[in-house]
N, C-alpha and C. Protein backbone atom coordinates (compact mmCIF):
# COMPACT_ATOMS: atom_id res chain seq x y z
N UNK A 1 130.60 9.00 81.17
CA UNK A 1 130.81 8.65 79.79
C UNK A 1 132.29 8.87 79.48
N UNK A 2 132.56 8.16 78.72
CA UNK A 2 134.29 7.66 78.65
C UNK A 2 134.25 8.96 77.46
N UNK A 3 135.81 9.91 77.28
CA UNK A 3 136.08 10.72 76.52
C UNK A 3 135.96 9.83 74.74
N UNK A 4 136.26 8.87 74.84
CA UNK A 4 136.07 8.16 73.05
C UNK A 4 134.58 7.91 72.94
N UNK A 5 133.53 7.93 73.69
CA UNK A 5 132.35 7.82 73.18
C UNK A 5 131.81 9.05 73.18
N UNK A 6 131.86 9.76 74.07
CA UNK A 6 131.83 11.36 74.32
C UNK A 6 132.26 11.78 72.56
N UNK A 7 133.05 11.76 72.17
CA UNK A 7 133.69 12.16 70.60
C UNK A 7 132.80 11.88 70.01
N UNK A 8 132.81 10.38 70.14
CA UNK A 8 131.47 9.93 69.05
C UNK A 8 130.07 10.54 68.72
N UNK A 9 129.91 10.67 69.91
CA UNK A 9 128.41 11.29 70.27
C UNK A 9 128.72 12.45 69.22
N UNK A 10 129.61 13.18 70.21
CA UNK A 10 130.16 14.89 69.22
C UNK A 10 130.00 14.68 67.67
N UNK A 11 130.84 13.64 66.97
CA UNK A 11 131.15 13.44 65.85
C UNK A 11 130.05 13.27 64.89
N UNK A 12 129.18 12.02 65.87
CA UNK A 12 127.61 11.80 64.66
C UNK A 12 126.71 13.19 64.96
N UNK A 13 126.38 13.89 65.55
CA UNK A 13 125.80 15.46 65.77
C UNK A 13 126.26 16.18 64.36
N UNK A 14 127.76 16.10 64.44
CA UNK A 14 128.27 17.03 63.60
C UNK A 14 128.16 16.80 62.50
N UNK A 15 128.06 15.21 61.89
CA UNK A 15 127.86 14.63 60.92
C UNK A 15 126.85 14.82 60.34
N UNK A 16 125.40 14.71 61.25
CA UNK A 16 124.11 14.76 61.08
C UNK A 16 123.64 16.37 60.50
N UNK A 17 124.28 17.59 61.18
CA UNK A 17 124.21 18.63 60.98
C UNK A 17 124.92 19.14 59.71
N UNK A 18 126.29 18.45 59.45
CA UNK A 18 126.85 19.02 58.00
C UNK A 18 126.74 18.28 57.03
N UNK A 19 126.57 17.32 57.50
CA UNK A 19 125.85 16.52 55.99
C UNK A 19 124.27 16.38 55.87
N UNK A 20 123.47 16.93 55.89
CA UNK A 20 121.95 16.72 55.86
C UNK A 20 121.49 15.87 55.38
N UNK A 21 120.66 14.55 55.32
CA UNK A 21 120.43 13.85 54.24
C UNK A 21 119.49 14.07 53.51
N UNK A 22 119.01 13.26 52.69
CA UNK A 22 118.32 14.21 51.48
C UNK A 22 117.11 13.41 51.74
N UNK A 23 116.56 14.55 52.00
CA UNK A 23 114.70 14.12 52.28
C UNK A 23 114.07 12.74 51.41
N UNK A 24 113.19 11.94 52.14
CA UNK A 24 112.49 11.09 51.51
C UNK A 24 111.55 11.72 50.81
N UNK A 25 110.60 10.88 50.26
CA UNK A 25 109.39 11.44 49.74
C UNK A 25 108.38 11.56 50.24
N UNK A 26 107.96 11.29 51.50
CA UNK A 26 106.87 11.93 52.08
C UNK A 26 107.15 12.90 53.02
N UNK A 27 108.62 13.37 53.37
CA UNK A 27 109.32 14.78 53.58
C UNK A 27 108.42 15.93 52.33
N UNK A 28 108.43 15.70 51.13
CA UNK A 28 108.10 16.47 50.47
C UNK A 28 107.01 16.49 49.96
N UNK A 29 106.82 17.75 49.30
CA UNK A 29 105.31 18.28 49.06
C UNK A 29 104.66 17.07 47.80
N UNK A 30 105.07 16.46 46.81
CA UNK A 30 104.89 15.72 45.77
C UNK A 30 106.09 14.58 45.08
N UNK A 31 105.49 13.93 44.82
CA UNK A 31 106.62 12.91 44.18
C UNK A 31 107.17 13.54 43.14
N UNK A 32 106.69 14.23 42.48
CA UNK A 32 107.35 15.40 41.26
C UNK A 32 108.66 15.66 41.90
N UNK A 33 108.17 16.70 42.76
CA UNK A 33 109.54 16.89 43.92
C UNK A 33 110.72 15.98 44.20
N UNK A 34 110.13 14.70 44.62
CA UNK A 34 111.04 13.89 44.85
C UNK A 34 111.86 13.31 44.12
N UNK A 35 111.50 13.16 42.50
CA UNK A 35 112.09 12.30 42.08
C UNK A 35 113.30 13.12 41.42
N UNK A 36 113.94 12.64 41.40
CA UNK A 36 115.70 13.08 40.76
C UNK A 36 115.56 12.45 39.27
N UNK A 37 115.28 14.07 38.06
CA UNK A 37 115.31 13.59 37.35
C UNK A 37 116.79 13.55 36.04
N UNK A 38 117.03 12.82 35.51
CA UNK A 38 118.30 12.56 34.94
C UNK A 38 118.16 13.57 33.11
N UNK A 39 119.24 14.73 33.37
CA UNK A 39 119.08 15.30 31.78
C UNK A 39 120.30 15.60 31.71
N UNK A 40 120.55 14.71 30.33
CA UNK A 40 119.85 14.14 29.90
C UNK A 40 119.65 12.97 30.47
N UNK A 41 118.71 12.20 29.74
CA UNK A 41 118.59 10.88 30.33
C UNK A 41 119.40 9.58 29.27
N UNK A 42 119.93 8.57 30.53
CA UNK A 42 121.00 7.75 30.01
C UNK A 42 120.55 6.09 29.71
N UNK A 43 121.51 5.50 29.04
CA UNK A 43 121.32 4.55 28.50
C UNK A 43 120.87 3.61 29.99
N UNK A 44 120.07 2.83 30.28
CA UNK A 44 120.38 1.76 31.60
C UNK A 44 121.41 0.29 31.44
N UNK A 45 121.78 -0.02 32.59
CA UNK A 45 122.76 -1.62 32.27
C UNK A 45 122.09 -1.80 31.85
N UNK A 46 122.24 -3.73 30.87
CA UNK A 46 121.24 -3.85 30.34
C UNK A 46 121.49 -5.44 31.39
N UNK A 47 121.04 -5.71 33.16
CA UNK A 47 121.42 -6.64 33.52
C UNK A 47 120.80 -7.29 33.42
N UNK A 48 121.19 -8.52 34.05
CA UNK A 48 120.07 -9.75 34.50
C UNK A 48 119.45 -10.11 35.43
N UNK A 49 117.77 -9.96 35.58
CA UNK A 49 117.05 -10.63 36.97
C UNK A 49 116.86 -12.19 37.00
N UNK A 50 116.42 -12.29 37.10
CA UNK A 50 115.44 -13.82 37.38
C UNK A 50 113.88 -13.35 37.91
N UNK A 51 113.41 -14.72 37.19
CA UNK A 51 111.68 -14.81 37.67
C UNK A 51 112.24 -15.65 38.51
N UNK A 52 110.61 -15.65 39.02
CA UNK A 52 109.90 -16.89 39.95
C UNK A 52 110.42 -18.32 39.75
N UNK A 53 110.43 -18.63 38.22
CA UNK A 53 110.40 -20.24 37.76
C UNK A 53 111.78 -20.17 37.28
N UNK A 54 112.48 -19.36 38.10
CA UNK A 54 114.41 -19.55 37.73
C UNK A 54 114.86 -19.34 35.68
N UNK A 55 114.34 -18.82 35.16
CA UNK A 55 114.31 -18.02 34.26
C UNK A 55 114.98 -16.71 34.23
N UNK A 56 116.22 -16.58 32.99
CA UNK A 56 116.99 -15.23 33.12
C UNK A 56 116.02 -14.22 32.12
N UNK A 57 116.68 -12.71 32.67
CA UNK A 57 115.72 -12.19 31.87
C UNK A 57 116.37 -10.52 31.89
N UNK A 58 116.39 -9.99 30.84
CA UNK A 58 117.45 -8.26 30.91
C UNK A 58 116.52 -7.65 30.86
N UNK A 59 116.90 -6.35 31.51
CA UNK A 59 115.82 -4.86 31.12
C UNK A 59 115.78 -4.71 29.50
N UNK A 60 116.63 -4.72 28.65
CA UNK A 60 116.17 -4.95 27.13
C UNK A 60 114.96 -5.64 26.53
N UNK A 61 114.69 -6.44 27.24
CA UNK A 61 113.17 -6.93 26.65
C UNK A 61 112.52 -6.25 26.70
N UNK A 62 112.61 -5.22 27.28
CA UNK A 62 111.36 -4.76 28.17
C UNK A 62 111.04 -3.14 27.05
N UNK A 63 112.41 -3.22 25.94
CA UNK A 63 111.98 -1.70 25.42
C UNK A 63 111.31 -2.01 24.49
N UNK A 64 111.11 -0.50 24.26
CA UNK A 64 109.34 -0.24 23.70
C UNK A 64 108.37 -0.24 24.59
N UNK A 65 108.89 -0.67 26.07
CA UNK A 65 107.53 -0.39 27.18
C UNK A 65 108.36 0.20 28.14
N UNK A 66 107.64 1.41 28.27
CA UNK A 66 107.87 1.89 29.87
C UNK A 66 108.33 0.75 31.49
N UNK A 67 109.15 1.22 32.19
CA UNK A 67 109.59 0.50 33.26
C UNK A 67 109.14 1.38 34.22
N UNK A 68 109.48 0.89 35.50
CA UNK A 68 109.35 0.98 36.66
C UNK A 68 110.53 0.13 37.99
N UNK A 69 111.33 0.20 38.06
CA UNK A 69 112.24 -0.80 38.51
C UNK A 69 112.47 -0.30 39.72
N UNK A 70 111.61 -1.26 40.59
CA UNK A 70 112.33 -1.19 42.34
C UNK A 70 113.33 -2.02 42.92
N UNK A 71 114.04 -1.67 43.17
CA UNK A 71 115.07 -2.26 43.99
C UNK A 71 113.96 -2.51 45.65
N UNK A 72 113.84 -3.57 45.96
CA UNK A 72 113.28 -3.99 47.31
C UNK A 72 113.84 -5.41 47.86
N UNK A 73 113.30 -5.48 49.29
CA UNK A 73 114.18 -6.59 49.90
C UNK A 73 112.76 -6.66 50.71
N UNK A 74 112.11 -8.11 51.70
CA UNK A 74 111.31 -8.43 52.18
C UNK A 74 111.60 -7.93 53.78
N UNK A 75 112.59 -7.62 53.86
CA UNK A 75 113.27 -7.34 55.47
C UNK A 75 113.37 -5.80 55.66
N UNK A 76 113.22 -5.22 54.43
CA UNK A 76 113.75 -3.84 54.28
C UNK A 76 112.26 -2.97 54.62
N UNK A 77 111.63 -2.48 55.98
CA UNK A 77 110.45 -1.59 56.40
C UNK A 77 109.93 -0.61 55.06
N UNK A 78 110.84 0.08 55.11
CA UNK A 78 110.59 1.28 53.75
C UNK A 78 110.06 0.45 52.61
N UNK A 79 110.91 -0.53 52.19
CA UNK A 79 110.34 -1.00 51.15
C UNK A 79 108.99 -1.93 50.90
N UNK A 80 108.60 -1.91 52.26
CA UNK A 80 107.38 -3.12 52.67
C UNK A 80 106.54 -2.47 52.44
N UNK A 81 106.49 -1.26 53.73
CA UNK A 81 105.77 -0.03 53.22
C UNK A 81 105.07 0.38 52.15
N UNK A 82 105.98 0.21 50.96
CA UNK A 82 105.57 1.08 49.65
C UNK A 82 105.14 -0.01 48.85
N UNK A 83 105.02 -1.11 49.37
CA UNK A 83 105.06 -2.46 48.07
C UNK A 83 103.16 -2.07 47.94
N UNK A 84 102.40 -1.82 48.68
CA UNK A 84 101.26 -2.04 48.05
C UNK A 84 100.96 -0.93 47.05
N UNK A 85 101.50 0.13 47.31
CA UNK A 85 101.10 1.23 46.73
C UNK A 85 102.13 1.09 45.34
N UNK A 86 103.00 -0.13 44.90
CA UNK A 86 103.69 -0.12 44.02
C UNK A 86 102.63 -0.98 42.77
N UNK A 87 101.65 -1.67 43.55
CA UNK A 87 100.94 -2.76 42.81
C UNK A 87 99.98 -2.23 42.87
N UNK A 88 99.35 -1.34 43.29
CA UNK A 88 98.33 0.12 42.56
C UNK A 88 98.86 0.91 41.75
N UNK A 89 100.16 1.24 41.15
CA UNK A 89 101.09 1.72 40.10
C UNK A 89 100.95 1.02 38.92
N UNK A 90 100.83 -0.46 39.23
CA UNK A 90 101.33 -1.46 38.15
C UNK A 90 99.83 -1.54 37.66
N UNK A 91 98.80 -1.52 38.52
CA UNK A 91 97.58 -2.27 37.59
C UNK A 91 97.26 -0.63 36.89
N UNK A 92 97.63 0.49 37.33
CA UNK A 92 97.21 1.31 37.15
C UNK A 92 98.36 1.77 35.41
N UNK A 93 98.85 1.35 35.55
CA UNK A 93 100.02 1.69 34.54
C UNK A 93 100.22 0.23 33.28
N UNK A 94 99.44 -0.63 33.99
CA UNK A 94 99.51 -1.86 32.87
C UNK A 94 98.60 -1.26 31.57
N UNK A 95 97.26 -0.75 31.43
CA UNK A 95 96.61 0.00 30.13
C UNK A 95 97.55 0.65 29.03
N UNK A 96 99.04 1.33 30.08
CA UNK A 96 99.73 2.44 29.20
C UNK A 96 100.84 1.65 28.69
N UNK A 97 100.87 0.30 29.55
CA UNK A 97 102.07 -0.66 28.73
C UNK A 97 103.83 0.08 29.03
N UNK A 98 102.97 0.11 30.54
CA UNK A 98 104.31 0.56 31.26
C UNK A 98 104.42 -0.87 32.21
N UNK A 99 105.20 -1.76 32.39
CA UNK A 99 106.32 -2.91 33.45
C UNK A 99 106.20 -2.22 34.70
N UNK A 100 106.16 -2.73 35.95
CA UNK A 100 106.39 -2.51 37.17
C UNK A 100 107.18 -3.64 37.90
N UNK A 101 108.80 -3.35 37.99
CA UNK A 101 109.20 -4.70 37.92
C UNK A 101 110.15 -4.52 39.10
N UNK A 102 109.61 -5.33 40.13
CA UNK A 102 110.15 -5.06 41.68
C UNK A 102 111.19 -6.34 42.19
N UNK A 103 112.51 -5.58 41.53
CA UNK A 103 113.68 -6.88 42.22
C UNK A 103 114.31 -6.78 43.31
N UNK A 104 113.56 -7.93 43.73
CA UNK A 104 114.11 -8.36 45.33
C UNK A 104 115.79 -8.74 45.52
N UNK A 105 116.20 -8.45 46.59
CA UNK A 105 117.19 -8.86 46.69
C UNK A 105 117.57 -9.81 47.82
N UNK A 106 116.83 -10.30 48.19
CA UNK A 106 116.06 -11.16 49.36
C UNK A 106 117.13 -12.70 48.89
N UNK A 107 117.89 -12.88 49.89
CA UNK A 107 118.85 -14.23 49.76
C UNK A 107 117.91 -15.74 49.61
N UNK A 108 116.57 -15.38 50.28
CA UNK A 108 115.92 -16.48 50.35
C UNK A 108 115.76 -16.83 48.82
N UNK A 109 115.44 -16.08 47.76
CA UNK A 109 114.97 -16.32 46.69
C UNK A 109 113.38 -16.51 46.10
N UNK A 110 113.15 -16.96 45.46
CA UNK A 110 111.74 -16.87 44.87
C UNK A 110 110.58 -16.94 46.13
N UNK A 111 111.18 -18.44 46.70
CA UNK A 111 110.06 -18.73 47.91
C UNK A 111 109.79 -17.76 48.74
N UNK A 112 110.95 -17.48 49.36
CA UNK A 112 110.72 -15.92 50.24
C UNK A 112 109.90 -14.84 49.78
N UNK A 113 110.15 -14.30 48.46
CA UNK A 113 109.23 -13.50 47.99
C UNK A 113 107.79 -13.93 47.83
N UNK A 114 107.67 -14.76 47.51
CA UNK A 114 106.50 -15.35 47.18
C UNK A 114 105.24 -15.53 48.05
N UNK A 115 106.19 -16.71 49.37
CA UNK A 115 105.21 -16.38 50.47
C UNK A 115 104.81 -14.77 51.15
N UNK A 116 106.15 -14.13 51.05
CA UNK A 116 105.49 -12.77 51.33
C UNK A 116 104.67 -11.97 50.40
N UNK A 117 104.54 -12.17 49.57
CA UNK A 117 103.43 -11.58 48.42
C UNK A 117 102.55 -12.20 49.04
N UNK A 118 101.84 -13.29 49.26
CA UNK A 118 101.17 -14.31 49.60
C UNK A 118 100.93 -13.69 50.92
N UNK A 119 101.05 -13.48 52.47
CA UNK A 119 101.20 -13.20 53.58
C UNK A 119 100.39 -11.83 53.28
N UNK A 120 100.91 -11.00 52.20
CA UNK A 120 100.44 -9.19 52.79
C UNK A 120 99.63 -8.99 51.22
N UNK A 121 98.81 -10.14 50.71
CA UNK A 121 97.44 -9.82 49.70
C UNK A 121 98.65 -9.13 48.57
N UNK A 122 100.04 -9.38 48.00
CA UNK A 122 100.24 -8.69 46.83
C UNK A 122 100.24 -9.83 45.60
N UNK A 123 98.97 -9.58 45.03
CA UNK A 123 98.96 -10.54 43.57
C UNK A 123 99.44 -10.21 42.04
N UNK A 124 98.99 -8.51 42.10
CA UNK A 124 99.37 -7.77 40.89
C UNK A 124 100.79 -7.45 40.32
N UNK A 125 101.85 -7.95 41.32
CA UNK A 125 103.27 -7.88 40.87
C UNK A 125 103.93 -8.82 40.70
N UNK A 126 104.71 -9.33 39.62
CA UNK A 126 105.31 -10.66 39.49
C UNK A 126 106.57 -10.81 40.56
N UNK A 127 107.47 -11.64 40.94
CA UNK A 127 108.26 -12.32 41.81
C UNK A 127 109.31 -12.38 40.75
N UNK A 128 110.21 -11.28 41.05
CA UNK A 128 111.55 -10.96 40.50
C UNK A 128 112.74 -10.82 41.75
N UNK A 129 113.98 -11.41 40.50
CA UNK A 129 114.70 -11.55 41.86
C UNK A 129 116.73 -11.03 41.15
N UNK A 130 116.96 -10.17 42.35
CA UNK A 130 118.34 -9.70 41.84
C UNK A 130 119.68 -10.07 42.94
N UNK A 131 119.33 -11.62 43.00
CA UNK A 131 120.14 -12.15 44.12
C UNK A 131 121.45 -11.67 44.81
N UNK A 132 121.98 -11.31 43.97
CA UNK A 132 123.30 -10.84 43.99
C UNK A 132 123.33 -9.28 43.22
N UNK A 133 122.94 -8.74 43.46
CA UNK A 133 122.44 -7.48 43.26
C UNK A 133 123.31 -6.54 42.38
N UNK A 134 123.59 -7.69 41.23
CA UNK A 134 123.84 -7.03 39.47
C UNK A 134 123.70 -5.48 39.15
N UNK A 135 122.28 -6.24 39.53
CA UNK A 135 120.84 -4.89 38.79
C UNK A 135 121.63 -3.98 39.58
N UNK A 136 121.49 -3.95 40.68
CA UNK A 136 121.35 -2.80 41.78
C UNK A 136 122.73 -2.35 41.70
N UNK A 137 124.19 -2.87 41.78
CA UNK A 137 124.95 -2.54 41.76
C UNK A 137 125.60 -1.69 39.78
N UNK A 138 125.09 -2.06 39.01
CA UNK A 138 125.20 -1.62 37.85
C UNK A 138 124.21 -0.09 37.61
N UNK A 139 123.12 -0.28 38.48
CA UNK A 139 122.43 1.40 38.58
C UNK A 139 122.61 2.39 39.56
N UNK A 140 123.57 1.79 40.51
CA UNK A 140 124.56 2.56 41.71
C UNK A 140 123.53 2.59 42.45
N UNK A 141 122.67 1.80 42.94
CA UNK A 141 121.95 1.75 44.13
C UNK A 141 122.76 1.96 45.19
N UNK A 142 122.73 3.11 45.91
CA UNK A 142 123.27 3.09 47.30
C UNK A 142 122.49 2.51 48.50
N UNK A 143 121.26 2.27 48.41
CA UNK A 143 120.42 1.69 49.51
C UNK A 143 118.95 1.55 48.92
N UNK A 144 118.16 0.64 49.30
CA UNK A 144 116.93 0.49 49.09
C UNK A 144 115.96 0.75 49.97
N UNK A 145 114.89 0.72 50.04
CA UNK A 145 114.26 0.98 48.23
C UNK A 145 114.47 2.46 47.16
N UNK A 146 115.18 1.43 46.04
CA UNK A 146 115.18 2.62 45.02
C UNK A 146 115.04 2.06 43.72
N UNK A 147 114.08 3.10 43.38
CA UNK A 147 113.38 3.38 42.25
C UNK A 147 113.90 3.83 40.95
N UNK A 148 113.45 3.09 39.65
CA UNK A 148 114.25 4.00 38.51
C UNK A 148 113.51 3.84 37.23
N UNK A 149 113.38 5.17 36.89
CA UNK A 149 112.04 4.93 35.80
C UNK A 149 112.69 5.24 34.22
N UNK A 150 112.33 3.98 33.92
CA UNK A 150 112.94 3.74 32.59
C UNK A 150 111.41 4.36 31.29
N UNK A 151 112.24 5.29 30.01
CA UNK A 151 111.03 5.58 29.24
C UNK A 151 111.23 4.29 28.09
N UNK A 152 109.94 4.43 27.25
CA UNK A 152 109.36 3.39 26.23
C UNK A 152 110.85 3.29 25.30
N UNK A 153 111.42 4.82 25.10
CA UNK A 153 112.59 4.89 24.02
C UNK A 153 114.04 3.20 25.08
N UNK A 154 113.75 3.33 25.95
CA UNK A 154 114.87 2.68 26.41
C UNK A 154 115.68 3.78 27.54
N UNK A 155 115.60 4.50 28.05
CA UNK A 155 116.30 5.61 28.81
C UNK A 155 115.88 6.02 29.99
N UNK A 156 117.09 5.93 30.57
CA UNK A 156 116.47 6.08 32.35
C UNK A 156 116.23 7.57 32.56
N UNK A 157 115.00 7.98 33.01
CA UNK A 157 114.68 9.51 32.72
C UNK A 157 114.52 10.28 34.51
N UNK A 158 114.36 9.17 35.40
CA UNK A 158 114.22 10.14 36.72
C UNK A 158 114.70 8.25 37.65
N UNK A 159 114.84 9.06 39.08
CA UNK A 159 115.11 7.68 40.18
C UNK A 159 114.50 8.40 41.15
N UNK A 160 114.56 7.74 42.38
CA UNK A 160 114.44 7.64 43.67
C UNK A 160 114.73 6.90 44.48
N UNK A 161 115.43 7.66 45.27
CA UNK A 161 116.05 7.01 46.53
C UNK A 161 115.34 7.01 47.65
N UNK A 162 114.64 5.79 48.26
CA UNK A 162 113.81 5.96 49.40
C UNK A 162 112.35 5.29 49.12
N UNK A 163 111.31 5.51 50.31
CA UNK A 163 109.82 4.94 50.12
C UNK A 163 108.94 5.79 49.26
N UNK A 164 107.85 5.36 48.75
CA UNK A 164 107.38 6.69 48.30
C UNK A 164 105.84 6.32 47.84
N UNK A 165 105.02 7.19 48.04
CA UNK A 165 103.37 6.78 47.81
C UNK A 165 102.94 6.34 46.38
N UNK A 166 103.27 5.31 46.01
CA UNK A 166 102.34 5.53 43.97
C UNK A 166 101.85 5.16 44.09
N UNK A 167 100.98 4.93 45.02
CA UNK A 167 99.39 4.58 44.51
C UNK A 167 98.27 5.38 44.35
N UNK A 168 98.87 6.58 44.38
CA UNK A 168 97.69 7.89 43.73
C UNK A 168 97.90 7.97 42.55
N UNK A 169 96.68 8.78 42.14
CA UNK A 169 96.32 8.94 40.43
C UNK A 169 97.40 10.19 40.15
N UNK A 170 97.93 10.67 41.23
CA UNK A 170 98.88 11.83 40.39
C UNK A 170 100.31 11.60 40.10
N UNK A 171 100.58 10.36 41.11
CA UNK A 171 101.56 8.83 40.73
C UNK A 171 101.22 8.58 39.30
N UNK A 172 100.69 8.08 39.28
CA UNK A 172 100.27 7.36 38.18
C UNK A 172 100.34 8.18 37.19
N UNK A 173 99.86 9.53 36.80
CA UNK A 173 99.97 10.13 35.92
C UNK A 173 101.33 10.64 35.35
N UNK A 174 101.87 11.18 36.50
CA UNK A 174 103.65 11.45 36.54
C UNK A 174 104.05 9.97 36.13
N UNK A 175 104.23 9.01 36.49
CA UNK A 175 104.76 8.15 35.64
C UNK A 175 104.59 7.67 34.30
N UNK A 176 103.45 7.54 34.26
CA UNK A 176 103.04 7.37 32.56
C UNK A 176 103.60 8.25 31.88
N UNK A 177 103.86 9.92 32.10
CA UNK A 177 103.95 10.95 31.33
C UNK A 177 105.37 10.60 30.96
N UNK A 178 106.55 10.60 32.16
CA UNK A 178 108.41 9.97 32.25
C UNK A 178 108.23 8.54 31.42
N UNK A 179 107.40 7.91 31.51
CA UNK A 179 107.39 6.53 30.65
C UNK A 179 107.39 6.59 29.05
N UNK A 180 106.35 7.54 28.97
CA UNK A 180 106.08 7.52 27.39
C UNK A 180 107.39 7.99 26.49
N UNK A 181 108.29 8.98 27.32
CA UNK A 181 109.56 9.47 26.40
C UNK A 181 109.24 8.58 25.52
């Protein structure tokens, strides 16, 4: 092994060891745990997605109802992962008039999403799209999938960075409770 890859090797070790990264959520004991919550909690951009039928559309419509906003991509594992358990969130959280609103960032655009909703049985979530990743770059997404839970007042109250289980009832309850602010 050549002395400049030899370093390297050295270098990502050392990297890995002094910078730790910060646990996902099934690292930890509860999504409570996981989620990073914001206090106070702050105003959100107010950007623009797109639907399905090429229609603009801001997180401002949306106040007076609880959010849910994933940052996801169709290529992205983690985020594939969590997509069903995001649309057991949504039917589970539609009664409390909380949004579950999952923008893709998928270059293909609507079709891409679509057929993959279509491909892996997801019907309960609409086909949102943050092509150029506005959204994501205005809420400092550093990587996806990440999560950001907006309350009824309009205010982003907790995030997550990473995959994460909501399709349990104690999901569900923790969110409704951050929603209702």
């Amino acid at each position: 092994m050549s002395r400049r890859y030899a370093l390297a090797a050295v270098g990502g070790t050392l990297t890995a060891v002094l910078c730790p990264r910060k646990p996902n959520a099934r690292e930890l004991s509860s999504l409570s745990e996981a989620l990073d919550r914001l206090d106070p909690p702050v105003a959100p951009p107010d950007g623009v997605f797109l639907a399905a039928d090429g229609s603009s559309h801001r997180l401002s419509e949306f106040k007076g109802r609880g959010m849910v906003v994933n940052m996801w991509a169709t290529w992205c594992a983690p985020c594939v992962a969590e997509m069903p358990s995001l649309e057991m969130l949504s039917k589970a959280l539609a009664p409390k008039d909380v949004a579950v609103l999952p923008l893709s960032s998928d270059r293909g655009g609507a079709e891409a999403v679509s057929n993959w909703f279509h491909a892996h049985g997801i019907a309960a979530l609409p086909v949102l799209l943050d092509p150029k990743g506005a959204i994501a770059r205005a809420l400092q997404v550093r990587g996806i999938p990440t999560t950001v839970i907006i309350n009824k007042s309009g205010a982003m109250v907790a995030r997550l960075e990473g995959a994460a289980d909501w399709g349990t009832p104690e999901a569900a309850a923790l969110i409704a409770t951050l929603a209702a602010g």
